[in-house]
C-alpha atoms as a PDB file:
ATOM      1  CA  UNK A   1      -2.160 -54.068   3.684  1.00  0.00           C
ATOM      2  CA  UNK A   2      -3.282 -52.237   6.919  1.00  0.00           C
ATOM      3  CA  UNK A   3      -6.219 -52.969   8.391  1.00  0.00           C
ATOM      4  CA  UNK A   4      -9.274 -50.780   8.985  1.00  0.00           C
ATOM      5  CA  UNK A   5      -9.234 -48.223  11.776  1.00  0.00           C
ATOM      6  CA  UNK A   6     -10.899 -47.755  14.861  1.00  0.00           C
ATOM      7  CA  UNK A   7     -13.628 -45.630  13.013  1.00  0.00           C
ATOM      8  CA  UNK A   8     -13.723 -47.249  10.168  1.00  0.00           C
ATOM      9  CA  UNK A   9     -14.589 -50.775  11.916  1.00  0.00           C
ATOM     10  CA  UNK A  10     -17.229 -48.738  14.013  1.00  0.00           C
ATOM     11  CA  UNK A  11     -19.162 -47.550  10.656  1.00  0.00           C
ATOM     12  CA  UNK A  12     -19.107 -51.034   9.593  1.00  0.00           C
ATOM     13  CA  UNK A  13     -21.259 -52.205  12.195  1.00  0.00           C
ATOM     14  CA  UNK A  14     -23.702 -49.352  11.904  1.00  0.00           C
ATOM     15  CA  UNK A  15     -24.240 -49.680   8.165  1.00  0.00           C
ATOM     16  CA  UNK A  16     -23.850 -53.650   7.836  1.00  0.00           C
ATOM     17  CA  UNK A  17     -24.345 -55.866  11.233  1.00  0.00           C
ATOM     18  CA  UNK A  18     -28.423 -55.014  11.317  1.00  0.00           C
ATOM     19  CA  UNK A  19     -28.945 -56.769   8.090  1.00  0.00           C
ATOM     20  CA  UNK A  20     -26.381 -59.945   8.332  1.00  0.00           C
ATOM     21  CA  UNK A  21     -27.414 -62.945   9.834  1.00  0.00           C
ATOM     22  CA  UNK A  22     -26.121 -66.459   9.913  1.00  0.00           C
ATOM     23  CA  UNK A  23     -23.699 -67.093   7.668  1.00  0.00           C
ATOM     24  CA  UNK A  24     -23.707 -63.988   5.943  1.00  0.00           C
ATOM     25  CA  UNK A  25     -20.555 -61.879   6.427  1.00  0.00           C
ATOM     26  CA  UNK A  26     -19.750 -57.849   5.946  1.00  0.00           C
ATOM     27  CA  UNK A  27     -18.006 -57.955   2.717  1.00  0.00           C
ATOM     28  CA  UNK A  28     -15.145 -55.646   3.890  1.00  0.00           C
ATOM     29  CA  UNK A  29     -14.081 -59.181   5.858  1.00  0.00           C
ATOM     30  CA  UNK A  30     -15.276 -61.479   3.277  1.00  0.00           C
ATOM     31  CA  UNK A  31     -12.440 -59.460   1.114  1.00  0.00           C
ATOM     32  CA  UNK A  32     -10.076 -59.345   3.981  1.00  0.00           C
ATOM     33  CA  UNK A  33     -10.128 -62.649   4.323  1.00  0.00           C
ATOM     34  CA  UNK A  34      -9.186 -63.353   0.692  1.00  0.00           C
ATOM     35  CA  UNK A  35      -6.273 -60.474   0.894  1.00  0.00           C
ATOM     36  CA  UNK A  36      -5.049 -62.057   4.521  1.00  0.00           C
ATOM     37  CA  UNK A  37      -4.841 -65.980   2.681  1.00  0.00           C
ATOM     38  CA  UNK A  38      -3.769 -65.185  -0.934  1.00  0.00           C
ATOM     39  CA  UNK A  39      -1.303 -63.057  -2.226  1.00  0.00           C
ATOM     40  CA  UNK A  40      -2.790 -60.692  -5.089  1.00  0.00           C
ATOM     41  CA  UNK A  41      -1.607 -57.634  -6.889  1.00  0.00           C
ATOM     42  CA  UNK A  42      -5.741 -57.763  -8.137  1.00  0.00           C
ATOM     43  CA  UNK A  43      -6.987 -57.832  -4.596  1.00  0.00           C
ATOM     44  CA  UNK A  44      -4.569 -55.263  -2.948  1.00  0.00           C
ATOM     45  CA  UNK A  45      -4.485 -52.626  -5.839  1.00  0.00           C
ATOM     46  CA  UNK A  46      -6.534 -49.789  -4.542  1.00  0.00           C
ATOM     47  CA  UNK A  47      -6.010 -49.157  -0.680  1.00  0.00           C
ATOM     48  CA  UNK A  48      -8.119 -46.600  -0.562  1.00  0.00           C
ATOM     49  CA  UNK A  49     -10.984 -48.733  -1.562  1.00  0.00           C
ATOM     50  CA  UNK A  50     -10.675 -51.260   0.840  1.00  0.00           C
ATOM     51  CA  UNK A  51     -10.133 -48.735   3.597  1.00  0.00           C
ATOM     52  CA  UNK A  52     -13.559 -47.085   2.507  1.00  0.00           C
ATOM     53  CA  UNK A  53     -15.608 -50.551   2.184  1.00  0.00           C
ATOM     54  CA  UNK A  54     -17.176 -49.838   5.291  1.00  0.00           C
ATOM     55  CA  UNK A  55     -18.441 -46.996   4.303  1.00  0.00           C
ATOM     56  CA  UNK A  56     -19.816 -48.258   0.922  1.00  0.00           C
ATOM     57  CA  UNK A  57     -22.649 -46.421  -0.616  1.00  0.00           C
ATOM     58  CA  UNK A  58     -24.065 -49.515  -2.205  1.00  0.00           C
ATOM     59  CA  UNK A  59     -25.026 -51.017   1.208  1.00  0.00           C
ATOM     60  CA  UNK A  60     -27.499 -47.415   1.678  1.00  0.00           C
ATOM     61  CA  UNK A  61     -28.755 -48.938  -2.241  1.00  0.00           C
ATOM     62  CA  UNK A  62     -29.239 -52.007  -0.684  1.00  0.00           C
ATOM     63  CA  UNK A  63     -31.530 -50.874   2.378  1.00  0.00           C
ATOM     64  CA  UNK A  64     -33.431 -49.142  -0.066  1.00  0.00           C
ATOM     65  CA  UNK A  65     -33.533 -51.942  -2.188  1.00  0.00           C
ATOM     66  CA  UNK A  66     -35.325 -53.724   0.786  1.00  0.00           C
ATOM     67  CA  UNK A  67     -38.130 -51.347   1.336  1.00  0.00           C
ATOM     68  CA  UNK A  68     -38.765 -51.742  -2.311  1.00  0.00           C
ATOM     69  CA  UNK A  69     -39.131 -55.219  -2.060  1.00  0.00           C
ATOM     70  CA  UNK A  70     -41.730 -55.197   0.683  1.00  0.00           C
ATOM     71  CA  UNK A  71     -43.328 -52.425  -0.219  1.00  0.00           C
ATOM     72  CA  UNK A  72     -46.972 -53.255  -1.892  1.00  0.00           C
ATOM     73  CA  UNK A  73     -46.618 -51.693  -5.664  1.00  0.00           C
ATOM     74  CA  UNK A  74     -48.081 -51.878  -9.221  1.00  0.00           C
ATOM     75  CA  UNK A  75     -51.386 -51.908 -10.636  1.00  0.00           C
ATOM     76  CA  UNK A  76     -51.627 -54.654  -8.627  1.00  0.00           C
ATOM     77  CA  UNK A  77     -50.600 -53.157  -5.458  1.00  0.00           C
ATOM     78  CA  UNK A  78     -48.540 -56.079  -4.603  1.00  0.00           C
ATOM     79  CA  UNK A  79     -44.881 -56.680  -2.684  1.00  0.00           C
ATOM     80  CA  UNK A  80     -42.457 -59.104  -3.864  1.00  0.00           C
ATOM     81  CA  UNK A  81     -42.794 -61.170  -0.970  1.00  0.00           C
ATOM     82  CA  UNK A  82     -44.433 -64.292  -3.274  1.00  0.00           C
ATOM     83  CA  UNK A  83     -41.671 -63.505  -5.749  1.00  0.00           C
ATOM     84  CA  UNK A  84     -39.227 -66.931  -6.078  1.00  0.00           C
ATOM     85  CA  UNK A  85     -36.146 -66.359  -6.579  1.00  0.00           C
ATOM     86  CA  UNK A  86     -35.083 -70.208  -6.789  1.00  0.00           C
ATOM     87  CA  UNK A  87     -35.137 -71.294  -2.991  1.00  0.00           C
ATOM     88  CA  UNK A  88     -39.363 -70.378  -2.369  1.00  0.00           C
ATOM     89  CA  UNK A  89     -41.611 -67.356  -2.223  1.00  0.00           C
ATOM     90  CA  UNK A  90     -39.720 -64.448  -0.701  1.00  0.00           C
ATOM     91  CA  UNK A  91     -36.570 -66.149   0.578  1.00  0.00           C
ATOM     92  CA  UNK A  92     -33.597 -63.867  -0.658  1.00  0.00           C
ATOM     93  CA  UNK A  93     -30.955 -65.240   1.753  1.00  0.00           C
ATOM     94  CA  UNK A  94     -28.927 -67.570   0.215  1.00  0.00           C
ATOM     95  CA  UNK A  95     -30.931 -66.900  -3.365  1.00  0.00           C
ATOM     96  CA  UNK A  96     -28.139 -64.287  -5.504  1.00  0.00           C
ATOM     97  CA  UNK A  97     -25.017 -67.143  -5.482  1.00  0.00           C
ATOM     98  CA  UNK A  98     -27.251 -69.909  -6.878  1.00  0.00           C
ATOM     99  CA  UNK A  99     -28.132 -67.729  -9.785  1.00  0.00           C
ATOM    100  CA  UNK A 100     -28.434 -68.182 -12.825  1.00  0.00           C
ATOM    101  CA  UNK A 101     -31.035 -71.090 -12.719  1.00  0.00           C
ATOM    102  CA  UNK A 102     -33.748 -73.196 -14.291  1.00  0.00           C
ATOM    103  CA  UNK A 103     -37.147 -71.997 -13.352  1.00  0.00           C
ATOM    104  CA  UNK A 104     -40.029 -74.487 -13.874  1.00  0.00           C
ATOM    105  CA  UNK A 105     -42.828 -71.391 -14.169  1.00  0.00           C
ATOM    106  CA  UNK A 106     -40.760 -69.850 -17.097  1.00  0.00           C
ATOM    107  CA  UNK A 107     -39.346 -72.568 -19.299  1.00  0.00           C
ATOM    108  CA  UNK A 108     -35.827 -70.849 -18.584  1.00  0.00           C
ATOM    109  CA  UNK A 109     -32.422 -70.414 -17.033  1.00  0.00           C
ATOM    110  CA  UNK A 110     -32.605 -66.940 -15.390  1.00  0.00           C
ATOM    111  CA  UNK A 111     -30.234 -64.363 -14.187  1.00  0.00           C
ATOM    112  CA  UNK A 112     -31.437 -62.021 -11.367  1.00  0.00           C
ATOM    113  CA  UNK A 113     -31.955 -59.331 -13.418  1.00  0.00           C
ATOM    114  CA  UNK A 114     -34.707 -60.992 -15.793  1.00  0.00           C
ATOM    115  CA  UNK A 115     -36.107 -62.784 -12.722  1.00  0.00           C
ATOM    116  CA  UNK A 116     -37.122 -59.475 -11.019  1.00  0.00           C
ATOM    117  CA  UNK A 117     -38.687 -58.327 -14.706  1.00  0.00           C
ATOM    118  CA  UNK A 118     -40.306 -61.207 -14.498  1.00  0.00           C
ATOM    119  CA  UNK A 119     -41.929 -61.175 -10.843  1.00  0.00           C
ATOM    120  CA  UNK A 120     -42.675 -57.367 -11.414  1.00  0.00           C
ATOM    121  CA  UNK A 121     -44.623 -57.553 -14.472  1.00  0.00           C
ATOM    122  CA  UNK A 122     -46.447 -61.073 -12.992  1.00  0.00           C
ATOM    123  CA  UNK A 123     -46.743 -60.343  -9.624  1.00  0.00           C
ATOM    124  CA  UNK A 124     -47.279 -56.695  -9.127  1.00  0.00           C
ATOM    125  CA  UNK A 125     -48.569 -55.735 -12.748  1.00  0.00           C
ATOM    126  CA  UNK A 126     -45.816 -53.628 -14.064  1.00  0.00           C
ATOM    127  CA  UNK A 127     -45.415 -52.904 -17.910  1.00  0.00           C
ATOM    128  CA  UNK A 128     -42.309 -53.501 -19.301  1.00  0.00           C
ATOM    129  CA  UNK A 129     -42.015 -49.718 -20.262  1.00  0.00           C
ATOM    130  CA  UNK A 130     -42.528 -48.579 -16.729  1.00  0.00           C
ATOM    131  CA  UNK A 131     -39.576 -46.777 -15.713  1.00  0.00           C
ATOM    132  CA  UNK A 132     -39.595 -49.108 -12.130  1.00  0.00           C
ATOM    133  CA  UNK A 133     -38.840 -51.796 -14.769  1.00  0.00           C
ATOM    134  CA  UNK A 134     -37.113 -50.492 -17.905  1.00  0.00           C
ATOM    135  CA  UNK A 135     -34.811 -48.062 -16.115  1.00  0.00           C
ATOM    136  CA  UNK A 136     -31.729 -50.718 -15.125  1.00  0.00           C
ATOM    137  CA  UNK A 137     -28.775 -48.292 -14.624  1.00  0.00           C
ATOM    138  CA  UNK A 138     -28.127 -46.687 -11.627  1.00  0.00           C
ATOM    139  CA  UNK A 139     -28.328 -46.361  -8.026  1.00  0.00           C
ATOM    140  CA  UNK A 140     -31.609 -44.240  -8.179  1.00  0.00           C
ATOM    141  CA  UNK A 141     -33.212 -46.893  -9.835  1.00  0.00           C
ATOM    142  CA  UNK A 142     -35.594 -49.503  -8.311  1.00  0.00           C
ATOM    143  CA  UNK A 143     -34.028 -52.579 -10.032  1.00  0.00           C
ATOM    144  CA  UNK A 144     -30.707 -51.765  -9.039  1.00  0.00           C
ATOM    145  CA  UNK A 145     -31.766 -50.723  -5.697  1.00  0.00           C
ATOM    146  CA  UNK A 146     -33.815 -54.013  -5.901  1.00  0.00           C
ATOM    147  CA  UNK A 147     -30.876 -56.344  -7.445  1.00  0.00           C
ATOM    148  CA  UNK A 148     -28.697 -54.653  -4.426  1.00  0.00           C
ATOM    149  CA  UNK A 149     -30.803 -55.791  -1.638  1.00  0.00           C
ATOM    150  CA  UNK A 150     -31.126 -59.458  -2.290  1.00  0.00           C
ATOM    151  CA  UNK A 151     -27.336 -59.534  -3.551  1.00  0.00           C
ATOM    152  CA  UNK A 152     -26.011 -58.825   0.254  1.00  0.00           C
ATOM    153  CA  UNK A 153     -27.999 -61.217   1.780  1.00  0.00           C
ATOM    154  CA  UNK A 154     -25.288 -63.635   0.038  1.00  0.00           C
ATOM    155  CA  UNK A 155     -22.314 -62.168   1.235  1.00  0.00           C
ATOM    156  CA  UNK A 156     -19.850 -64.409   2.443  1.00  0.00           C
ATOM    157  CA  UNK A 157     -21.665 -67.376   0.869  1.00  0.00           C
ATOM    158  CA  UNK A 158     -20.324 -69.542  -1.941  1.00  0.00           C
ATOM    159  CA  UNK A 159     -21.238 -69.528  -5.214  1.00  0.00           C
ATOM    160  CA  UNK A 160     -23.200 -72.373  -5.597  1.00  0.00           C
ATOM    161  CA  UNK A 161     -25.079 -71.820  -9.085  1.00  0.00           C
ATOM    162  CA  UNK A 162     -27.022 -75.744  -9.833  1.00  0.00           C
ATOM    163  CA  UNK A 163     -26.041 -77.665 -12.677  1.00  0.00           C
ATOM    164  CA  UNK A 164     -28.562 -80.430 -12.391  1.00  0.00           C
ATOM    165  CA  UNK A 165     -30.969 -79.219 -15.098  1.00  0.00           C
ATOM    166  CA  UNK A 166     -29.811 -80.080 -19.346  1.00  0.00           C
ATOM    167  CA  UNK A 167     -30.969 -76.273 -19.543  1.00  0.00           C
ATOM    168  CA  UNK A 168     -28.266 -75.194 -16.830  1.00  0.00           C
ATOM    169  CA  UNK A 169     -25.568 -77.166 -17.860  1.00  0.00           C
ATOM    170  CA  UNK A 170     -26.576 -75.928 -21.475  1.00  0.00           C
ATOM    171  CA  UNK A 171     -26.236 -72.334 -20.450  1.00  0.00           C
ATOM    172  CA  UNK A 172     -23.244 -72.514 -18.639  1.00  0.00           C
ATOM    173  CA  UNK A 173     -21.258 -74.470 -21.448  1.00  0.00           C
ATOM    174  CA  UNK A 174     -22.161 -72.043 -24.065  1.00  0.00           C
ATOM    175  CA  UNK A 175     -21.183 -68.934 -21.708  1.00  0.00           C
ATOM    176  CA  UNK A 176     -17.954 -71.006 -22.342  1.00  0.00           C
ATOM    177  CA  UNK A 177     -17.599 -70.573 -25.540  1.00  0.00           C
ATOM    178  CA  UNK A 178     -18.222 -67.513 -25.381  1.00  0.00           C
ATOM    179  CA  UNK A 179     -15.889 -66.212 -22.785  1.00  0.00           C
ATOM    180  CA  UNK A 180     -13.374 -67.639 -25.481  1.00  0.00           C
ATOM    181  CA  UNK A 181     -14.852 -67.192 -28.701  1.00  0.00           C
ATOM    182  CA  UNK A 182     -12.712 -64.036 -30.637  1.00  0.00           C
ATOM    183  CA  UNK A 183     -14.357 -61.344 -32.454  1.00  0.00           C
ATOM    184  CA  UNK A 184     -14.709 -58.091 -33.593  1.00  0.00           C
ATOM    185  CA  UNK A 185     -12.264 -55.515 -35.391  1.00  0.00           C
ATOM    186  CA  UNK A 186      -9.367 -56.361 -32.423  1.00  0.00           C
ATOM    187  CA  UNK A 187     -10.222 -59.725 -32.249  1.00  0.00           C
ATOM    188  CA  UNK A 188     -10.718 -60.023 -28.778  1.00  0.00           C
ATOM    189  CA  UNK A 189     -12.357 -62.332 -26.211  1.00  0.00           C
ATOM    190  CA  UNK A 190     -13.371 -62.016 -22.814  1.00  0.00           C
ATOM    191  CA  UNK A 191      -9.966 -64.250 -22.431  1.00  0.00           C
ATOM    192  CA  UNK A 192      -7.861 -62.039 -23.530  1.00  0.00           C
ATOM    193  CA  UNK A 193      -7.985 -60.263 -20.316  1.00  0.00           C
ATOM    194  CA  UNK A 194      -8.884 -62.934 -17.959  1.00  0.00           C
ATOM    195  CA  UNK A 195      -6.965 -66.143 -18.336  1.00  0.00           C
ATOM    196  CA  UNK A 196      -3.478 -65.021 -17.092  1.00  0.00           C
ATOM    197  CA  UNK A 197      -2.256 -63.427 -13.481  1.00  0.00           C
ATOM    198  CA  UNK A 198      -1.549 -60.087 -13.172  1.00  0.00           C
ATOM    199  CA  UNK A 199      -2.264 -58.689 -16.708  1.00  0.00           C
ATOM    200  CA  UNK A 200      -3.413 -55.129 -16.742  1.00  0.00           C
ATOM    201  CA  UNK A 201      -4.875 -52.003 -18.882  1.00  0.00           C
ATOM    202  CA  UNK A 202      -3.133 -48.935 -18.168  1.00  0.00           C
ATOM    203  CA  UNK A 203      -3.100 -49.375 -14.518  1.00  0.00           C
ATOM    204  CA  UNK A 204      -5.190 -51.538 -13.340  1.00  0.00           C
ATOM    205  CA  UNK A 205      -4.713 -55.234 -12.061  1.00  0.00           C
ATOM    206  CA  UNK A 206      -7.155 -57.685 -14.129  1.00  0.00           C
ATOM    207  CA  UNK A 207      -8.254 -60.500 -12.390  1.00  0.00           C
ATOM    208  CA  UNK A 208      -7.931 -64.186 -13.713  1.00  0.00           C
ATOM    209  CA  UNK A 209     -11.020 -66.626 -14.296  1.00  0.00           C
ATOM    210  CA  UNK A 210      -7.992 -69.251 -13.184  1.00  0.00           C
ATOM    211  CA  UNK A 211      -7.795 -67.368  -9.457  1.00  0.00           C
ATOM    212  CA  UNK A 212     -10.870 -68.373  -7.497  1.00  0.00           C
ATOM    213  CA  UNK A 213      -9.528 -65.585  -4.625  1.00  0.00           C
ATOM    214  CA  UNK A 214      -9.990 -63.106  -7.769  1.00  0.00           C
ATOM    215  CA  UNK A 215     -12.623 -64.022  -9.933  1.00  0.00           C
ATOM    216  CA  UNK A 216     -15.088 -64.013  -6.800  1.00  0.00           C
ATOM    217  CA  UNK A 217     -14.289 -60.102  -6.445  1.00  0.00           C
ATOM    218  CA  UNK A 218     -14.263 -59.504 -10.336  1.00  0.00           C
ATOM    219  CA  UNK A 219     -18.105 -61.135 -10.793  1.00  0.00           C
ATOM    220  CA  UNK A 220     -19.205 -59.533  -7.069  1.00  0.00           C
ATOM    221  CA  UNK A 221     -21.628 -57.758  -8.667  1.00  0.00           C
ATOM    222  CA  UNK A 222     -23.885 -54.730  -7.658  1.00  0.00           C
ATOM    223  CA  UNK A 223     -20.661 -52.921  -6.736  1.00  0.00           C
ATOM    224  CA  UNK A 224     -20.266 -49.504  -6.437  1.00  0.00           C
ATOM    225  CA  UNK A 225     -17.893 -47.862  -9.136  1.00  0.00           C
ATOM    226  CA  UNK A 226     -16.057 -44.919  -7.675  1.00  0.00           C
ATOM    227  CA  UNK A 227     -15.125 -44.169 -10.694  1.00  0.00           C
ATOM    228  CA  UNK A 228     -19.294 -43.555 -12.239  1.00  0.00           C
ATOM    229  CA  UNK A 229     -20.230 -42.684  -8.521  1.00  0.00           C
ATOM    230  CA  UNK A 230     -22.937 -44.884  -8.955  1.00  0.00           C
ATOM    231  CA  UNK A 231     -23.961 -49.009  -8.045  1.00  0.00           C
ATOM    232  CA  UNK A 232     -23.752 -51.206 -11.102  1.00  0.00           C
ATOM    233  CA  UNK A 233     -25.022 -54.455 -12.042  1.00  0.00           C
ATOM    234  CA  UNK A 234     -23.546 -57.439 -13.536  1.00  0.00           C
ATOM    235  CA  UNK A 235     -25.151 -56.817 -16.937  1.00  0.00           C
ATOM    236  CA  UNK A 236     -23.759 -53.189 -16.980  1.00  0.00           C
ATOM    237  CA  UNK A 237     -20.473 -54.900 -16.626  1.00  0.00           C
ATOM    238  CA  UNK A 238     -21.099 -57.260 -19.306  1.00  0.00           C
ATOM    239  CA  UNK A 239     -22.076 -54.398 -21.371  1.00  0.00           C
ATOM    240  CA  UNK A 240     -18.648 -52.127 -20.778  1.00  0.00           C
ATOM    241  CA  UNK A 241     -16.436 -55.379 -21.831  1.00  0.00           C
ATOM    242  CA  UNK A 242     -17.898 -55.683 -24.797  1.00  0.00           C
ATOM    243  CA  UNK A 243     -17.396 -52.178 -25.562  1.00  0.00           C
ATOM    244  CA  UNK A 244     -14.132 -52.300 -24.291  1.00  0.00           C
ATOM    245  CA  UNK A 245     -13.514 -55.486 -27.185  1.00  0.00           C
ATOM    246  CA  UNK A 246     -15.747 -53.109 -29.362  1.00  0.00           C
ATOM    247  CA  UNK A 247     -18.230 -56.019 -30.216  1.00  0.00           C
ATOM    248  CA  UNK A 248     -21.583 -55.367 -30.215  1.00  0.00           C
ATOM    249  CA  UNK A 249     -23.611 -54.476 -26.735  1.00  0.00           C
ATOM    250  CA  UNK A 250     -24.615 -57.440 -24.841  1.00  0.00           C
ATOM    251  CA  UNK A 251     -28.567 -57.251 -24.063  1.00  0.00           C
ATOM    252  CA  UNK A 252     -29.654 -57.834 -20.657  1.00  0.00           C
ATOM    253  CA  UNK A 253     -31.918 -60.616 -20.224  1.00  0.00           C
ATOM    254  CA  UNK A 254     -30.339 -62.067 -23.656  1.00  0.00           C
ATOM    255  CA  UNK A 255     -29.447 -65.515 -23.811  1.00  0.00           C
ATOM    256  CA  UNK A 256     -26.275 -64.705 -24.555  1.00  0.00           C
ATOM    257  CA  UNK A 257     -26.097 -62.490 -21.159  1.00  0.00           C
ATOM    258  CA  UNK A 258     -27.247 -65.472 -19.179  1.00  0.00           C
ATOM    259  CA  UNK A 259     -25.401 -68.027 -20.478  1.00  0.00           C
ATOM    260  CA  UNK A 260     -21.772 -65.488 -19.921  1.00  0.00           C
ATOM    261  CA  UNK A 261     -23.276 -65.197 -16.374  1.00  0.00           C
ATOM    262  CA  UNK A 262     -23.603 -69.043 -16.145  1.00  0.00           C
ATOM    263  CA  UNK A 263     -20.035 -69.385 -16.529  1.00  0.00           C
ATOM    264  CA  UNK A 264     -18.372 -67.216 -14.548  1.00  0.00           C
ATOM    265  CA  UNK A 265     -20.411 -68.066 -11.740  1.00  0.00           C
ATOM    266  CA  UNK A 266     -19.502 -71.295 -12.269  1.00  0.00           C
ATOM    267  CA  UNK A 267     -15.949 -70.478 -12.609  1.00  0.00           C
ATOM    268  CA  UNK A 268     -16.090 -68.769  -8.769  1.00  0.00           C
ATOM    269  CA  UNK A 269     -17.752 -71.892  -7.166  1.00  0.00           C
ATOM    270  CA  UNK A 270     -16.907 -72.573  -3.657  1.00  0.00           C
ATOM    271  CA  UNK A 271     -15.519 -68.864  -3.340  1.00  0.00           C
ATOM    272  CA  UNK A 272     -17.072 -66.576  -0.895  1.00  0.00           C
ATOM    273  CA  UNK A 273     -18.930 -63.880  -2.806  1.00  0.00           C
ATOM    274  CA  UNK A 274     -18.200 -59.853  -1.775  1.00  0.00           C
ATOM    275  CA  UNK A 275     -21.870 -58.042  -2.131  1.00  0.00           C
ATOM    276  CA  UNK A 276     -21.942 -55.495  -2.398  1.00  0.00           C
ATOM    277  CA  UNK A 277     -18.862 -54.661  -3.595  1.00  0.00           C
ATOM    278  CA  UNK A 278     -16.665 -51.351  -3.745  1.00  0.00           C
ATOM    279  CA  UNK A 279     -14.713 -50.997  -7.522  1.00  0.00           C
ATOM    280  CA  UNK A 280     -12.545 -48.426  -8.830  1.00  0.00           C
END
C-alpha cells in the first residue's frame, strides 16, 4: 500500500496537528499503523480512501463541531462546557472510547448520542423538537457536527468502554445477543456478516468482530461516507444494517441501540480507535 505523498502529508498537518494533543493521533496514521502490522483485504480495500484521509471532510465537521460546543446556546444561553460526558464537566479528551456508560444523574447506560440530547435539553434548554436536537443526520447538523468534535479527541486511543457497573455489564451482554440473535424475512443477524474474515457484499471487504485490527475501523464512527457525501454517526450505521437484514429500524437512543453499541465497543477493546474516519 503506498504511502501518502509529499502533499498529502502536508494537508494533514494543516487540517489535524492544531487539534491533537497527547496521545491523540491523526487517524490517517492510527490506520496506517493497523495496515503496516496486520495484513487485511478489509483495511487495504479502497486506496483511494486512504490516500484522501488527510484531506477528510469530517475533520472541517469536527472543528465546527467545536465551536458548537463552546458556543453559549438555548433558551438558556448556555455552552456545553458543564456537560459530562463520563470523565467531568467539559473534558472530551479521552471521553468518546469509554462510551457507552453508566451515568449516576440519569439512572442509565448512555451512548454519545443520547448523552448530548440529554446535556442540550438540561443544560442549555433545548426542546426535543428543536431542529439543533431532533435533526441527527448529516454533516450540516449540530449533533453530528457536535458528536464529530468530541469523537477526534479519541483518536488513537483505545477503546476502553467500563464494565464495572451491573447496568454496563447488563447492556453490553444483551448487545450480545443481539449481534447474534436471527430475524426477519432472510433470517439474518448482525453475524452473518461479521464473524468470518474476508466475507463480502458485492464488492466490498466486511470486517470481522473476531479481527480487533478491523472491527476498530468498522465501529470508528462519525466517518465520512463518500459514498452519501456526508459524516455519519454510529446510530445511522446501526440503522442501514438493519435495513440491509430488512428488520425493523433501530431507534437511536433505544435500549436496544445502546446495548448493540455496548458490544461492539467492547469487542474493539485495547484497539486504537480511527475518528474520524473516511468510508466508502
Amino acid at each position: 500500500m503506498p504511502r501518502r505523498s509529499a502533499l498529502a502529508a502536508g494537508m494533514a498537518a494543516t487540517l489535524t496537528l492544531p487539534v491533537l494533543a497527547g496521545d491523540l493521533r491523526a487517524p490517517e496514521d492510527v490506520l496506517q499503523t493497523l495496515i503496516d502490522d496486520n495484513e487485511s483485504a478489509y483495511l487495504t480495500q479502497s486506496e483511494q480512501n486512504i490516500m484522501m484521509m488527510p484531506d477528510n471532510a469530517a475533520l472541517w465537521t469536527a472543528e465546527e463541531g467545536k465551536e458548537l460546543f463552546f458556543e453559549a446556546r438555548g433558551p438558556n444561553n448556555e455552552s456545553l462546557e458543564t456537560c459530562d460526558l463520563g470523565k467531568g464537566p467539559g473534558v472530551v479528551d479521552g471521553a468518546y472510547v469509554e462510551l457507552p456508560r453508566f451515568f449516576e444523574d440519569t439512572g442509565r447506560v448512555m451512548d454519545l448520542e443520547s448523552r448530548l440530547v440529554y446535556c442540550m435539553t438540561s443544560i442549555q434548554g433545548f426542546a426535543p423538537d428543536d431542529p439543533e436536537v431532533k435533526q441527527r443526520h448529516g454533516s450540516d447538523s449540530d449533533m453530528m457536527k457536535l458528536q464529530t468534535f468530541i469523537a477526534s479527541r479519541s483518536s488513537g486511543l483505545p477503546w476502553n468502554p467500563p464494565m464495572d457497573h451491573p447496568l454496563e455489564q447488563a447492556m453490553r451482554d444483551a448487545g450480545e445477543v443481539l449481534f447474534y440473535r436471527r430475524a426477519g424475512t432472510s433470517d439474518f443477524s448482525c453475524s452473518t456478516c461479521h464473524t468470518n474474515t474476508g466475507n463480502r457484499i458485492r464488492a466490498s471487504v466486511l470486517p470481522s468482530i473476531n479481527q480487533p485490527h478491523e472491527w476498530t475501523k468498522a465501529i470508528s464512527w462519525p466517518a465520512f461516507r463518500v459514498g452519501h457525501q456526508q459524516v455519519r454517526s454510529s446510530n445511522h450505521r446501526i440503522r442501514g444494517c438493519y435495513w440491509q437484514m430488512r428488520q425493523p429500524q433501530s431507534i437511536p437512543g433505544s435500549e436496544a441501540a445502546i446495548a448493540l453499541m455496548s458490544f461492539w465497543t467492547d469487542a474493539a477493546r485495547g484497539a486504537p480507535a480511527i475518528l474520524p474516519d473516511k468510508k466508502r
